[in-house]
N, C-alpha and C. Protein backbone atom coordinates (compact mmCIF):
# COMPACT_ATOMS: atom_id res chain seq x y z
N UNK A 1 -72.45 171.85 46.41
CA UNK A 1 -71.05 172.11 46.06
C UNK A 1 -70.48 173.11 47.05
N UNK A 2 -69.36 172.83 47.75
CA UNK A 2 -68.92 173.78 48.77
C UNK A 2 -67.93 174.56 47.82
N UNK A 3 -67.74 175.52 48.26
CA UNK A 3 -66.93 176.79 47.44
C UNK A 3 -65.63 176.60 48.17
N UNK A 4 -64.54 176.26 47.55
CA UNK A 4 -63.19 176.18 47.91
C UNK A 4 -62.71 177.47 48.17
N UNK A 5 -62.33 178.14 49.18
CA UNK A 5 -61.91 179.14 50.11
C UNK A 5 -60.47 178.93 50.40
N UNK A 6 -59.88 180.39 49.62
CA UNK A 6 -58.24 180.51 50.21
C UNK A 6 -58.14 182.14 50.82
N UNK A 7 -57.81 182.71 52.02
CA UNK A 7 -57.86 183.45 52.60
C UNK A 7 -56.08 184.11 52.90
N UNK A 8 -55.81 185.13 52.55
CA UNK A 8 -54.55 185.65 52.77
C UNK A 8 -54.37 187.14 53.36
N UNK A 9 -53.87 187.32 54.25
CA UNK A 9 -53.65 188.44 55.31
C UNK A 9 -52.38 189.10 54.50
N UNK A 10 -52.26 190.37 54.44
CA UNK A 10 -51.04 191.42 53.93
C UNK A 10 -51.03 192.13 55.08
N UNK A 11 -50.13 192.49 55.67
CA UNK A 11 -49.18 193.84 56.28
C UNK A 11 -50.09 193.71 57.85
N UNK A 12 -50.80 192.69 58.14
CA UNK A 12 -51.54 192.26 59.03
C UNK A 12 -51.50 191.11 59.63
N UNK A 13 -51.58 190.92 60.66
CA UNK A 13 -51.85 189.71 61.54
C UNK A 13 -52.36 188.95 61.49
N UNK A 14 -52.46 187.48 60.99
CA UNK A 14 -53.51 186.42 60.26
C UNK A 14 -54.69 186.54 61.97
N UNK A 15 -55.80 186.29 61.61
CA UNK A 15 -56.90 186.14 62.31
C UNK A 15 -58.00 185.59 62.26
N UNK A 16 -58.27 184.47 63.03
CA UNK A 16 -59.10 183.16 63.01
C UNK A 16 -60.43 183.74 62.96
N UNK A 17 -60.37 184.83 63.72
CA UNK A 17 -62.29 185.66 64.01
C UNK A 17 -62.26 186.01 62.46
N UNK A 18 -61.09 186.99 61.58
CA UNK A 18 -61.33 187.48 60.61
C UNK A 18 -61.78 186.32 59.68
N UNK A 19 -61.26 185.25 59.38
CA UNK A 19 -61.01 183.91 59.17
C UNK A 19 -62.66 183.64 58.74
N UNK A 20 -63.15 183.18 60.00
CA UNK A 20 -64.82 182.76 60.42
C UNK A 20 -65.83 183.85 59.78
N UNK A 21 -65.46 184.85 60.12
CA UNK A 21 -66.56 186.24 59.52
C UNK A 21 -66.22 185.60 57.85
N UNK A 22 -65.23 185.72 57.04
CA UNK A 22 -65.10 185.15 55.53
C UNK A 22 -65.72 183.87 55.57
N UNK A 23 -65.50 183.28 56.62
CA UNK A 23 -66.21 181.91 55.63
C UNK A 23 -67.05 182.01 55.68
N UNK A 24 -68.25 182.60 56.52
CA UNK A 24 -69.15 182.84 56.63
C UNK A 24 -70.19 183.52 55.99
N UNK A 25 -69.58 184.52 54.97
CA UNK A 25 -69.95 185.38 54.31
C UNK A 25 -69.60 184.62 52.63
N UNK A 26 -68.84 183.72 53.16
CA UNK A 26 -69.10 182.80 51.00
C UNK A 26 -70.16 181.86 51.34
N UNK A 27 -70.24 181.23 52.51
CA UNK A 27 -71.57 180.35 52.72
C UNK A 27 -72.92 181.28 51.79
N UNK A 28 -72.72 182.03 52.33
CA UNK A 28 -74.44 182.59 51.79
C UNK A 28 -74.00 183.49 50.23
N UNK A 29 -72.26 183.27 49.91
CA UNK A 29 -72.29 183.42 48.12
C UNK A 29 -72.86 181.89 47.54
N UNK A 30 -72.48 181.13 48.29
CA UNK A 30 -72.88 179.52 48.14
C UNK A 30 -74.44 179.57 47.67
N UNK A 31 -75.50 180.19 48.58
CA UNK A 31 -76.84 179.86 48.22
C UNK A 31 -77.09 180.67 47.11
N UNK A 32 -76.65 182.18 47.08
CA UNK A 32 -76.66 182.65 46.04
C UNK A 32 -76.53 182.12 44.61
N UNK A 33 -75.20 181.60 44.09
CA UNK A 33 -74.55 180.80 43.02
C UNK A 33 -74.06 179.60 43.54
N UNK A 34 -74.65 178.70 43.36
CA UNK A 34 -73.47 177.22 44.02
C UNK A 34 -72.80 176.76 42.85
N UNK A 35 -72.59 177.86 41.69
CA UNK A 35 -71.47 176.96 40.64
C UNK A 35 -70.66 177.54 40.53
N UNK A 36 -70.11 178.51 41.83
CA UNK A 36 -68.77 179.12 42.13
C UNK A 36 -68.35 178.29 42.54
N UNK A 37 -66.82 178.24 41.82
CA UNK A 37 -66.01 176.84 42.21
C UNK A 37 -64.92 177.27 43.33
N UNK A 38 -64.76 178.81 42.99
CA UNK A 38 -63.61 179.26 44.19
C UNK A 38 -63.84 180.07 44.60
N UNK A 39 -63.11 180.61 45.79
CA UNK A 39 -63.11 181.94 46.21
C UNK A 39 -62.03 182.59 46.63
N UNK A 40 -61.07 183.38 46.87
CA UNK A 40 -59.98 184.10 47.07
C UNK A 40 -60.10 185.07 47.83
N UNK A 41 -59.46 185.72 48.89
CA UNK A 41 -60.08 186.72 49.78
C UNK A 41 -58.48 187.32 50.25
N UNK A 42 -58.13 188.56 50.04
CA UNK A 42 -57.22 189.42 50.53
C UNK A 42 -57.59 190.00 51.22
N UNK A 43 -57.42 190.09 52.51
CA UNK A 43 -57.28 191.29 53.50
C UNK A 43 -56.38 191.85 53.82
N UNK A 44 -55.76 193.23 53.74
CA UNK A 44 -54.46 194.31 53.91
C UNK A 44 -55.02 195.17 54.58
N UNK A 45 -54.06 195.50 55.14
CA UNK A 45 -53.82 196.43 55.84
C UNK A 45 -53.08 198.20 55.48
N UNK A 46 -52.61 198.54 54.30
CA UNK A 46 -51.32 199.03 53.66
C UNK A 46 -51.52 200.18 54.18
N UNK A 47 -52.63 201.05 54.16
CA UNK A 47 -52.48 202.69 54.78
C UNK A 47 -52.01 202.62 56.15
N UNK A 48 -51.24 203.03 56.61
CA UNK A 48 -51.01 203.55 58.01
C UNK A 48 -51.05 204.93 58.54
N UNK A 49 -52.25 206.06 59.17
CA UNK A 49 -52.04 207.04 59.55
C UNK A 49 -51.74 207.15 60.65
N UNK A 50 -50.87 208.75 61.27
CA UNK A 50 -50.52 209.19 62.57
C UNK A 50 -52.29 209.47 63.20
N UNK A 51 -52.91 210.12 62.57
CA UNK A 51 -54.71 210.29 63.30
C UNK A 51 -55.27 209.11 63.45
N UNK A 52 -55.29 208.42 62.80
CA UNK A 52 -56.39 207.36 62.64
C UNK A 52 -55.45 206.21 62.29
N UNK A 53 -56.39 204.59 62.28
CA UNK A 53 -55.91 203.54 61.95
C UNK A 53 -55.98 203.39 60.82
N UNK A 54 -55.75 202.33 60.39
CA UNK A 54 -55.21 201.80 59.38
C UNK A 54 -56.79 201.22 58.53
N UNK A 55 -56.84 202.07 57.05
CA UNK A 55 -58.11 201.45 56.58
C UNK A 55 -57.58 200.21 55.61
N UNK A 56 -58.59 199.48 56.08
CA UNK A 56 -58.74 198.10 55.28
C UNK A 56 -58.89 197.61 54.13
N UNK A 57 -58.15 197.26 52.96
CA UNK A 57 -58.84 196.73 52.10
C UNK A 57 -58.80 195.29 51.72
N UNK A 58 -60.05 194.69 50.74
CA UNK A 58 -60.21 193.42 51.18
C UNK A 58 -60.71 193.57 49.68
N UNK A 59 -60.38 192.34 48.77
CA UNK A 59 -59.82 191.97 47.43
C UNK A 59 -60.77 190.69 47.42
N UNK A 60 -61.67 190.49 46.95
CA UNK A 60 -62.24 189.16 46.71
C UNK A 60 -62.16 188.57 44.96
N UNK A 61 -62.06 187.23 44.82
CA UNK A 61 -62.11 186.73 43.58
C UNK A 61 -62.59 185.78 43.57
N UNK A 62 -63.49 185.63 42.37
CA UNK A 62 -64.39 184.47 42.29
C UNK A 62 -64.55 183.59 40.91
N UNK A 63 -63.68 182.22 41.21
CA UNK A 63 -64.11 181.68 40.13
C UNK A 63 -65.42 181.65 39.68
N UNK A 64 -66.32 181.37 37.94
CA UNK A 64 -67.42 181.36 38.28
C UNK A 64 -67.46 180.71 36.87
N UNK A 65 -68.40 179.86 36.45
CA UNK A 65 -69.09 179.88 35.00
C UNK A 65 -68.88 181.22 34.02
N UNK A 66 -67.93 181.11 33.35
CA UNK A 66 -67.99 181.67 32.22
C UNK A 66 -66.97 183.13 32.43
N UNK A 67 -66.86 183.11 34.08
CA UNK A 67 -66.49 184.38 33.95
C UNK A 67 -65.02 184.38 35.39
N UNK A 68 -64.34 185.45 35.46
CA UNK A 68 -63.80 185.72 37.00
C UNK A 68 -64.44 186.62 37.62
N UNK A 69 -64.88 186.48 38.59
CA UNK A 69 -65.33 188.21 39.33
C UNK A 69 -64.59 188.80 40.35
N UNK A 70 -64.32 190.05 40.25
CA UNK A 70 -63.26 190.48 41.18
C UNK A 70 -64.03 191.57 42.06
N UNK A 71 -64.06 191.75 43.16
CA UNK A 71 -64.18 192.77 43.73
C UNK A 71 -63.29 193.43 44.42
N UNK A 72 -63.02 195.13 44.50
CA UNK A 72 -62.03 194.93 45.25
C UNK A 72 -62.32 196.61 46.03
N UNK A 73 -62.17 196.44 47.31
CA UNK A 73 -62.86 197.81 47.76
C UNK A 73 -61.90 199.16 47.79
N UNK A 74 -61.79 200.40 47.14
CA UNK A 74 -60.76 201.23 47.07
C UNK A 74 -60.76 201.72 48.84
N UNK A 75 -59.49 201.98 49.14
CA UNK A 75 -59.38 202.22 50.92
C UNK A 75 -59.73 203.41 51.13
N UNK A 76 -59.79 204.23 50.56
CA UNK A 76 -59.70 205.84 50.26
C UNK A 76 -61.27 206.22 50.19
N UNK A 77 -62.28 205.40 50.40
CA UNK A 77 -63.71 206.07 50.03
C UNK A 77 -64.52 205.68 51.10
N UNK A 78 -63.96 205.14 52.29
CA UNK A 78 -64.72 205.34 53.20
C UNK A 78 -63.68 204.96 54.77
N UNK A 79 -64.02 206.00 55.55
CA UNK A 79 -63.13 206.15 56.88
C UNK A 79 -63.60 204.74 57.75
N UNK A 80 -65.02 204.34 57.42
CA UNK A 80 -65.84 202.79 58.48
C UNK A 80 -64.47 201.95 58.22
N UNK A 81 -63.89 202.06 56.97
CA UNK A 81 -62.87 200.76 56.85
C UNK A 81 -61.80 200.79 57.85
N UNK A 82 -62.02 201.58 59.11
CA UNK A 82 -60.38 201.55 59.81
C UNK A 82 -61.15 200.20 60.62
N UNK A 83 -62.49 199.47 60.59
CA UNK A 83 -63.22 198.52 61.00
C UNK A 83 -62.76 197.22 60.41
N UNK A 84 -62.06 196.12 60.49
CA UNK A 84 -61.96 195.14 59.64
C UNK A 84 -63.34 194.41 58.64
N UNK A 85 -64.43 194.49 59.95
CA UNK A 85 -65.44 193.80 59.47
C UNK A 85 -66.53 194.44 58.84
N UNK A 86 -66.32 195.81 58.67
CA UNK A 86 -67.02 196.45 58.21
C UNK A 86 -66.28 196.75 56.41
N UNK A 87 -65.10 196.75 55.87
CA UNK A 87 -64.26 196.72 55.07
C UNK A 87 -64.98 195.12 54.63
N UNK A 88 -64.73 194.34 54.85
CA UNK A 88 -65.22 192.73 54.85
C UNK A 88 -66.74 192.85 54.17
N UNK A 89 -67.73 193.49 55.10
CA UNK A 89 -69.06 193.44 54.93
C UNK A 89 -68.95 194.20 52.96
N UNK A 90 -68.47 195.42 53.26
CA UNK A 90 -68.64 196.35 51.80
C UNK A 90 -68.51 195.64 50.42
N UNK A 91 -67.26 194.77 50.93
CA UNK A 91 -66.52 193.98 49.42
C UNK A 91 -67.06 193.14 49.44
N UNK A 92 -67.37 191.90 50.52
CA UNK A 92 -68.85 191.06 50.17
C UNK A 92 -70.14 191.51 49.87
N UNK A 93 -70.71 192.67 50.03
CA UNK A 93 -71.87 193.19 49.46
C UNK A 93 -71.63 193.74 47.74
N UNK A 94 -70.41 194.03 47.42
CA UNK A 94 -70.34 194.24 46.05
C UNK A 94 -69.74 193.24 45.52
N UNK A 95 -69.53 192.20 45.70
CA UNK A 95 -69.75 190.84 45.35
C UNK A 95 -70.43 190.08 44.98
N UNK A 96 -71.73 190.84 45.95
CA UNK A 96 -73.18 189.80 45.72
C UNK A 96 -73.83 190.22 44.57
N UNK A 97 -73.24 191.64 44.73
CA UNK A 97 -74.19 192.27 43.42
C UNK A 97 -74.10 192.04 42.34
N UNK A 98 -72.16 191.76 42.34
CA UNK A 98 -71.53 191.37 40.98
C UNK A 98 -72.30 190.00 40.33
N UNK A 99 -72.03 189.00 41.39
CA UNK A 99 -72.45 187.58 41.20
C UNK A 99 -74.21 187.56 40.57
N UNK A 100 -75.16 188.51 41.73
CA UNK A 100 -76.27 188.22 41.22
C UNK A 100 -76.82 188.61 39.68
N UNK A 101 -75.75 189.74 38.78
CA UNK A 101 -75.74 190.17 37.74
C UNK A 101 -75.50 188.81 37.05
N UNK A 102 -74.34 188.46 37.12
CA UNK A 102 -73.76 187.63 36.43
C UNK A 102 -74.63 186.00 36.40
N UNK A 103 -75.34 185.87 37.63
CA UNK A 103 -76.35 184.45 36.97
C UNK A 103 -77.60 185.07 36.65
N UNK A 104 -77.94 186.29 36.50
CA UNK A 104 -78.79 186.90 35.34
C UNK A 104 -78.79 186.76 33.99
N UNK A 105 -77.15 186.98 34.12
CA UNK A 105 -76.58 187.10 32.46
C UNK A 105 -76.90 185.26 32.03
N UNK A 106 -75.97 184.19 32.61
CA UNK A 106 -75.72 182.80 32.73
C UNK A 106 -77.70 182.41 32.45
N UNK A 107 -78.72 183.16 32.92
CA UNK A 107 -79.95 182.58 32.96
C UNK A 107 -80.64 183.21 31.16
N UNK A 108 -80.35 184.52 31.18
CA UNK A 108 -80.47 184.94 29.87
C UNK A 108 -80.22 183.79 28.46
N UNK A 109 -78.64 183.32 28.94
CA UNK A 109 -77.99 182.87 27.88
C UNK A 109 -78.51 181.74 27.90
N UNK A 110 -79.36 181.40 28.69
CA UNK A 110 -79.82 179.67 28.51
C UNK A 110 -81.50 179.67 27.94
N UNK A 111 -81.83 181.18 27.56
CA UNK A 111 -83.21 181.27 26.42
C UNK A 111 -83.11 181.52 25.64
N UNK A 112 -80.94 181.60 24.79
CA UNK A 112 -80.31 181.83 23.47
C UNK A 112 -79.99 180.33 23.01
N UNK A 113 -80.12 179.06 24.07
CA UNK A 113 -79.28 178.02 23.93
C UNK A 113 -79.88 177.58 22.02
N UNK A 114 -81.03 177.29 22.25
CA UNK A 114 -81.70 176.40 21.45
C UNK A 114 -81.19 177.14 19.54
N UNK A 115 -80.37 178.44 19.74
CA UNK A 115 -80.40 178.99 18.06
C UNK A 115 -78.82 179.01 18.51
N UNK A 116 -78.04 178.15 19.43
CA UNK A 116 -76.45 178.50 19.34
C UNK A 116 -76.27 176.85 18.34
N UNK A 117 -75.17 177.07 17.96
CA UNK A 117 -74.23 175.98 17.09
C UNK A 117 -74.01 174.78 17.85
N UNK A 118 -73.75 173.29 17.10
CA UNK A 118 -73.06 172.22 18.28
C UNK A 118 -72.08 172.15 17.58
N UNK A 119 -71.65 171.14 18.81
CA UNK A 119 -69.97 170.41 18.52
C UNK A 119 -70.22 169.20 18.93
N UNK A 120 -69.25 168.17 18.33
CA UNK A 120 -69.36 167.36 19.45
C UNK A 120 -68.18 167.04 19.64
N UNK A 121 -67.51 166.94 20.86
CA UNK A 121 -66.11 166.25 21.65
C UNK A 121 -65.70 165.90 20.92
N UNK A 122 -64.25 166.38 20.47
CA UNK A 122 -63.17 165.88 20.04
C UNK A 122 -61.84 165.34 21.08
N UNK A 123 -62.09 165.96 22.25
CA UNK A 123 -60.96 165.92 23.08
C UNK A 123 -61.33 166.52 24.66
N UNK A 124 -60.86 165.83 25.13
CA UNK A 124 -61.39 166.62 26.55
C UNK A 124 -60.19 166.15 27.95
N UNK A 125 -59.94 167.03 28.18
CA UNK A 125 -58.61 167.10 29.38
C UNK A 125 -59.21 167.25 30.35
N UNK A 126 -59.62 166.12 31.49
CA UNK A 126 -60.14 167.30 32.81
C UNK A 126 -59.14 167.78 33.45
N UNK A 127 -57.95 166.68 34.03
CA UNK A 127 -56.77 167.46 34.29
C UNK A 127 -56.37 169.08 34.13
N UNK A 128 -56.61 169.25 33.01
CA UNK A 128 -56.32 170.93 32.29
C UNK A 128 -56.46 171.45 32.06
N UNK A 129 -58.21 171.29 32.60
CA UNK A 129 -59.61 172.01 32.20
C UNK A 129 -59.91 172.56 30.92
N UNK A 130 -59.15 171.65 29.78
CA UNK A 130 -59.82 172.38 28.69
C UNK A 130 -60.58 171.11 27.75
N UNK A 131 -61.10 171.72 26.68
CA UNK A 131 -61.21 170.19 25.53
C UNK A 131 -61.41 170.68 24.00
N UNK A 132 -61.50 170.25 23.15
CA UNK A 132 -62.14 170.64 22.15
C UNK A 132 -63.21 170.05 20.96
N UNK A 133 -63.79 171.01 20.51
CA UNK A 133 -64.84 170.84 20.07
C UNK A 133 -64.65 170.32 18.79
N UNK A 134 -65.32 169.76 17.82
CA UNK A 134 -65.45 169.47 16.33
C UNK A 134 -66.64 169.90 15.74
N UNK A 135 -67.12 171.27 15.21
CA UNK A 135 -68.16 171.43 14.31
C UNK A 135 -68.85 170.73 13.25
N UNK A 136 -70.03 170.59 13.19
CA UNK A 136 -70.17 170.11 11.75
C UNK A 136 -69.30 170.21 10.69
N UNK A 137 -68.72 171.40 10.55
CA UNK A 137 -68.10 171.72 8.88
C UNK A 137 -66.49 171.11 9.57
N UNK A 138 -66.06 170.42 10.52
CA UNK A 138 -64.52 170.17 10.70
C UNK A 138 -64.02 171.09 11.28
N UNK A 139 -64.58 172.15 11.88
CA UNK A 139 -63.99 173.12 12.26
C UNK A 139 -63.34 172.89 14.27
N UNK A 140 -61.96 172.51 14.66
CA UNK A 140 -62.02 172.50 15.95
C UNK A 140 -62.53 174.17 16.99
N UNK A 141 -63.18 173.96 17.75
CA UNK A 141 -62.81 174.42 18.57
C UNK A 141 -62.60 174.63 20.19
N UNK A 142 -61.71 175.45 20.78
CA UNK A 142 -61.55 175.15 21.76
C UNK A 142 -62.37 175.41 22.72
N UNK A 143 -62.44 175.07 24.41
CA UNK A 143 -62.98 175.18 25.33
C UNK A 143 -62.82 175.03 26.89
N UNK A 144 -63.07 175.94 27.75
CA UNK A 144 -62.53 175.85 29.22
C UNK A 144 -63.58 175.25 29.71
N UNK A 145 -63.10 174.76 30.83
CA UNK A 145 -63.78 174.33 32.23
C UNK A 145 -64.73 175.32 32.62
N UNK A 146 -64.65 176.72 32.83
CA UNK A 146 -65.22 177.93 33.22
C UNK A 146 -66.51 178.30 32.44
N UNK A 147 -66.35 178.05 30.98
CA UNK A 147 -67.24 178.19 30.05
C UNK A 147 -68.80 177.26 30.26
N UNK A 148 -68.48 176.07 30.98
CA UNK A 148 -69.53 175.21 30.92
C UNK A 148 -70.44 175.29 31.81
N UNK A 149 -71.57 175.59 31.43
CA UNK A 149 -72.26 175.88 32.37
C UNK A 149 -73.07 174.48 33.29
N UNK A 150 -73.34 175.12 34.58
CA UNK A 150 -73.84 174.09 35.70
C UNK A 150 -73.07 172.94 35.90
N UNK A 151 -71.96 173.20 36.35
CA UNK A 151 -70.47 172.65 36.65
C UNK A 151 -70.56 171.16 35.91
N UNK A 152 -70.73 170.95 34.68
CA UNK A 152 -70.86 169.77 33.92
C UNK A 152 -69.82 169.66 33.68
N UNK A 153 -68.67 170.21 33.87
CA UNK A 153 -67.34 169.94 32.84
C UNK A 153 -66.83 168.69 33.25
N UNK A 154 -66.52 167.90 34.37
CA UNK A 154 -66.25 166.84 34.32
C UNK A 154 -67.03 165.40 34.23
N UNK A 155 -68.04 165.89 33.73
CA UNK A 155 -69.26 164.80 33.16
C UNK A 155 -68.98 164.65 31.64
N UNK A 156 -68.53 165.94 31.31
CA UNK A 156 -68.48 165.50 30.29
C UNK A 156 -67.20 164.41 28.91
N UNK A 157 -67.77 163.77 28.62
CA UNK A 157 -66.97 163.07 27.47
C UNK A 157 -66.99 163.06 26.18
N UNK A 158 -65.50 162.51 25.47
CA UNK A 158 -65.67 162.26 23.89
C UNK A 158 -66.88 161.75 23.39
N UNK A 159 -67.29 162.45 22.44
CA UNK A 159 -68.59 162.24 21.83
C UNK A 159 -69.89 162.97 22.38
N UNK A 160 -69.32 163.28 23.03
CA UNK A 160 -71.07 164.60 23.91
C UNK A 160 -70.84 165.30 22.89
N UNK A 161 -72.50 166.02 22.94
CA UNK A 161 -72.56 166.85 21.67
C UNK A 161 -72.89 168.62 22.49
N UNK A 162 -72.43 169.02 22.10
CA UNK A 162 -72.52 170.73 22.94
C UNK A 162 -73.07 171.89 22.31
N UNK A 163 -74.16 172.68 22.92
CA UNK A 163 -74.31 173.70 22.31
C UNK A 163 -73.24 174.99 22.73
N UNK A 164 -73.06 176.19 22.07
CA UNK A 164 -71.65 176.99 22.37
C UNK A 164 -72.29 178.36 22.00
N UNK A 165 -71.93 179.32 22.37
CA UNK A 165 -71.44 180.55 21.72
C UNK A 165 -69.99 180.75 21.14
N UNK A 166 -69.74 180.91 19.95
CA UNK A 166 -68.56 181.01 19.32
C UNK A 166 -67.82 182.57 19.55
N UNK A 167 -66.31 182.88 20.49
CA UNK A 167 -65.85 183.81 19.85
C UNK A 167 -64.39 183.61 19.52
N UNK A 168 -63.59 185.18 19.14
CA UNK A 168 -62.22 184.70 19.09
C UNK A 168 -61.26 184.84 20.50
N UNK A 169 -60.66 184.31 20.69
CA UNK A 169 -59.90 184.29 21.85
C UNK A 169 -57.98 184.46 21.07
N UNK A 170 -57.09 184.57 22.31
CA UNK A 170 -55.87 184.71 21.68
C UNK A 170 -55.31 183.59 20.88
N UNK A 171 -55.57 182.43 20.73
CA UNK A 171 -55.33 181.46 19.68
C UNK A 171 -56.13 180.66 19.02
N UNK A 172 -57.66 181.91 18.46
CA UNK A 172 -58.33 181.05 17.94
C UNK A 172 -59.62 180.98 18.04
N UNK A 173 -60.13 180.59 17.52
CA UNK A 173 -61.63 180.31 17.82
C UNK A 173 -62.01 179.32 19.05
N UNK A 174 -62.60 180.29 20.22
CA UNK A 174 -63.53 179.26 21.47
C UNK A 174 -64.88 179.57 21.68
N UNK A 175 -65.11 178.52 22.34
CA UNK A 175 -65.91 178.31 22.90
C UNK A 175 -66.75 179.43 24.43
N UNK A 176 -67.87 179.75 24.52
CA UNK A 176 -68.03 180.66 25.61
C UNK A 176 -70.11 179.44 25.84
N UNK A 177 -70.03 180.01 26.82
CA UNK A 177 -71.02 179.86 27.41
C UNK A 177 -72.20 178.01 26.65
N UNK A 178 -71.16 176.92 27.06
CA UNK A 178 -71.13 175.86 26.66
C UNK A 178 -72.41 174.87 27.08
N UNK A 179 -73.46 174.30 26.82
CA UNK A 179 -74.56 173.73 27.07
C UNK A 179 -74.25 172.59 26.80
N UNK A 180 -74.18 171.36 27.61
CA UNK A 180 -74.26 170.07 27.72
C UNK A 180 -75.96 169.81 26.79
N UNK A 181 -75.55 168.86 25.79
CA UNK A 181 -77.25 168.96 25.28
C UNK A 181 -77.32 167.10 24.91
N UNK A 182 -76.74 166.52 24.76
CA UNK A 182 -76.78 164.93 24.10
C UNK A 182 -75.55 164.12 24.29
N UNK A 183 -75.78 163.17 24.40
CA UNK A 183 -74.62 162.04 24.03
C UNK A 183 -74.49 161.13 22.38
N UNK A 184 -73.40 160.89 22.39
CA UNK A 184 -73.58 160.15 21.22
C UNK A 184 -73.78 158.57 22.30
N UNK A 185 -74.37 157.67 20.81
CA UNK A 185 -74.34 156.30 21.32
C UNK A 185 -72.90 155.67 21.46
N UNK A 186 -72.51 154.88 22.06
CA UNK A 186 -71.63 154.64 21.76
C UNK A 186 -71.24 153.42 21.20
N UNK A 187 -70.26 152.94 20.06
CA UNK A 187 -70.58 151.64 19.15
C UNK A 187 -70.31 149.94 19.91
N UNK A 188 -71.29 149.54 19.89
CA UNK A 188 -71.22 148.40 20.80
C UNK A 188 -69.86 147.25 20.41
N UNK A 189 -69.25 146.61 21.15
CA UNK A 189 -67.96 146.29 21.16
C UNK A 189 -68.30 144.86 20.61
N UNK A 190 -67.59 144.49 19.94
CA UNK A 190 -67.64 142.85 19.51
C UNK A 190 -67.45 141.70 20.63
N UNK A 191 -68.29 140.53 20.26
CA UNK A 191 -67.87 139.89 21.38
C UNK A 191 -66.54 139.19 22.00
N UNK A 192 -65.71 139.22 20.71
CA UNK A 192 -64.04 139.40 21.04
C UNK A 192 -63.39 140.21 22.35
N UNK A 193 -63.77 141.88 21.34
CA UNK A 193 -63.75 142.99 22.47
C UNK A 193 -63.97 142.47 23.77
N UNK A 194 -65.40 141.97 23.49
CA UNK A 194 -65.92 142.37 25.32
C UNK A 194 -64.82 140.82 26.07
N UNK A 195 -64.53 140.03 25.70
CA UNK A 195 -63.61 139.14 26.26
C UNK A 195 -62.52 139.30 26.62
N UNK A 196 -61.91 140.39 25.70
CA UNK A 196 -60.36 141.17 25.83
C UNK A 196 -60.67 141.63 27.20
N UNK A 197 -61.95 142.29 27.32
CA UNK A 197 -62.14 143.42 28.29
C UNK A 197 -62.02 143.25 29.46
N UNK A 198 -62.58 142.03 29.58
CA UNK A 198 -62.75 141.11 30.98
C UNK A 198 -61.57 140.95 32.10
């Protein structure tokens, strides 16, 4: 899975070298996590001193399973940043750290799978990255694209059955940290049907 890369320059001069050093540096977030679906990268420029140049800061964001990760380097805590690529190096190194926490956490939660709740598909949007669930007791609930772990979300369909962590979110009961676990069968079509179908 290649990591979709959008790169944006502030109060600075867009730059193809700066450019190459970033892509270069999500390649190897790539081997790290390959179920980062995005990446986002600010580079600014905003301090300007009369002594010295201008320190760098550089804003990374990362779509990810279950979560966003943001890094973002304060300009003020180290003078190396009047360096572009050294500003670059810092916020991708606390990136990695963030990320390697976070498929710690994603690996944890998959030796909780087997005592979480199912659902099975009631609805599923890939368009809009969301879908929702149906509990045993009738209960819907909802669910993101982000939540599913090992980029299954567009595999999945009406009638898959899901394991979940349940919490509340702003409208409701969702879905968090979502396990692809079964299919239903699906009911074989009459031989009418299958003639319509043709």
């Amino acid at each position: 899975m290649t990591i979709y890369t959008e790169i944006s320059f502030r109060d600075m001069e867009p730059s193809a070298a700066v450019e190459q050093l970033i892509q270069r540096r999500v390649k190897k977030l790539e081997h790290i996590f390959s179920q980062v679906a995005a990446c986002r990268v600010i580079v600014e420029a905003p301090h300007k001193h009369r002594l010295r140049g201008n320190l760098f800061h550089v804003r990374i964001d990362l779509s990810a399973p279950q979560s966003e990760i943001v890094s973002a380097r304060d300009v003020g805590v180290n003078i190396a940043h009047e360096q572009v690529n050294v500003a670059i190096r810092d916020a991708f190194a606390a990136i990695k750290r963030q990320l390697e926490r976070h498929k710690e956490k994603i690996r944890f939660d998959y030796h909780l799978a087997d005592s979480l709740p199912t659902g099975a598909v009631k609805d599923i949007f890939h368009v809009d990255d969301y879908g929702i669930l149906e509990t045993k007791d009738g209960r819907e609930i909802y669910f993101h694209r982000n939540s599913v772990l090992d980029g299954n979300f567009d595999k999945i369909i009406v009638g898959d059955v899901l394991r979940f962590a349940e919490e509340l979110g702003e409208k409701g009961p969702q879905a968090s940290t979502v396990h692809v676990t079964g299919r239903h069968q699906p009911i074989s079509a009459s031989p009418k049907q299958q003639e319509s179908s043709l």
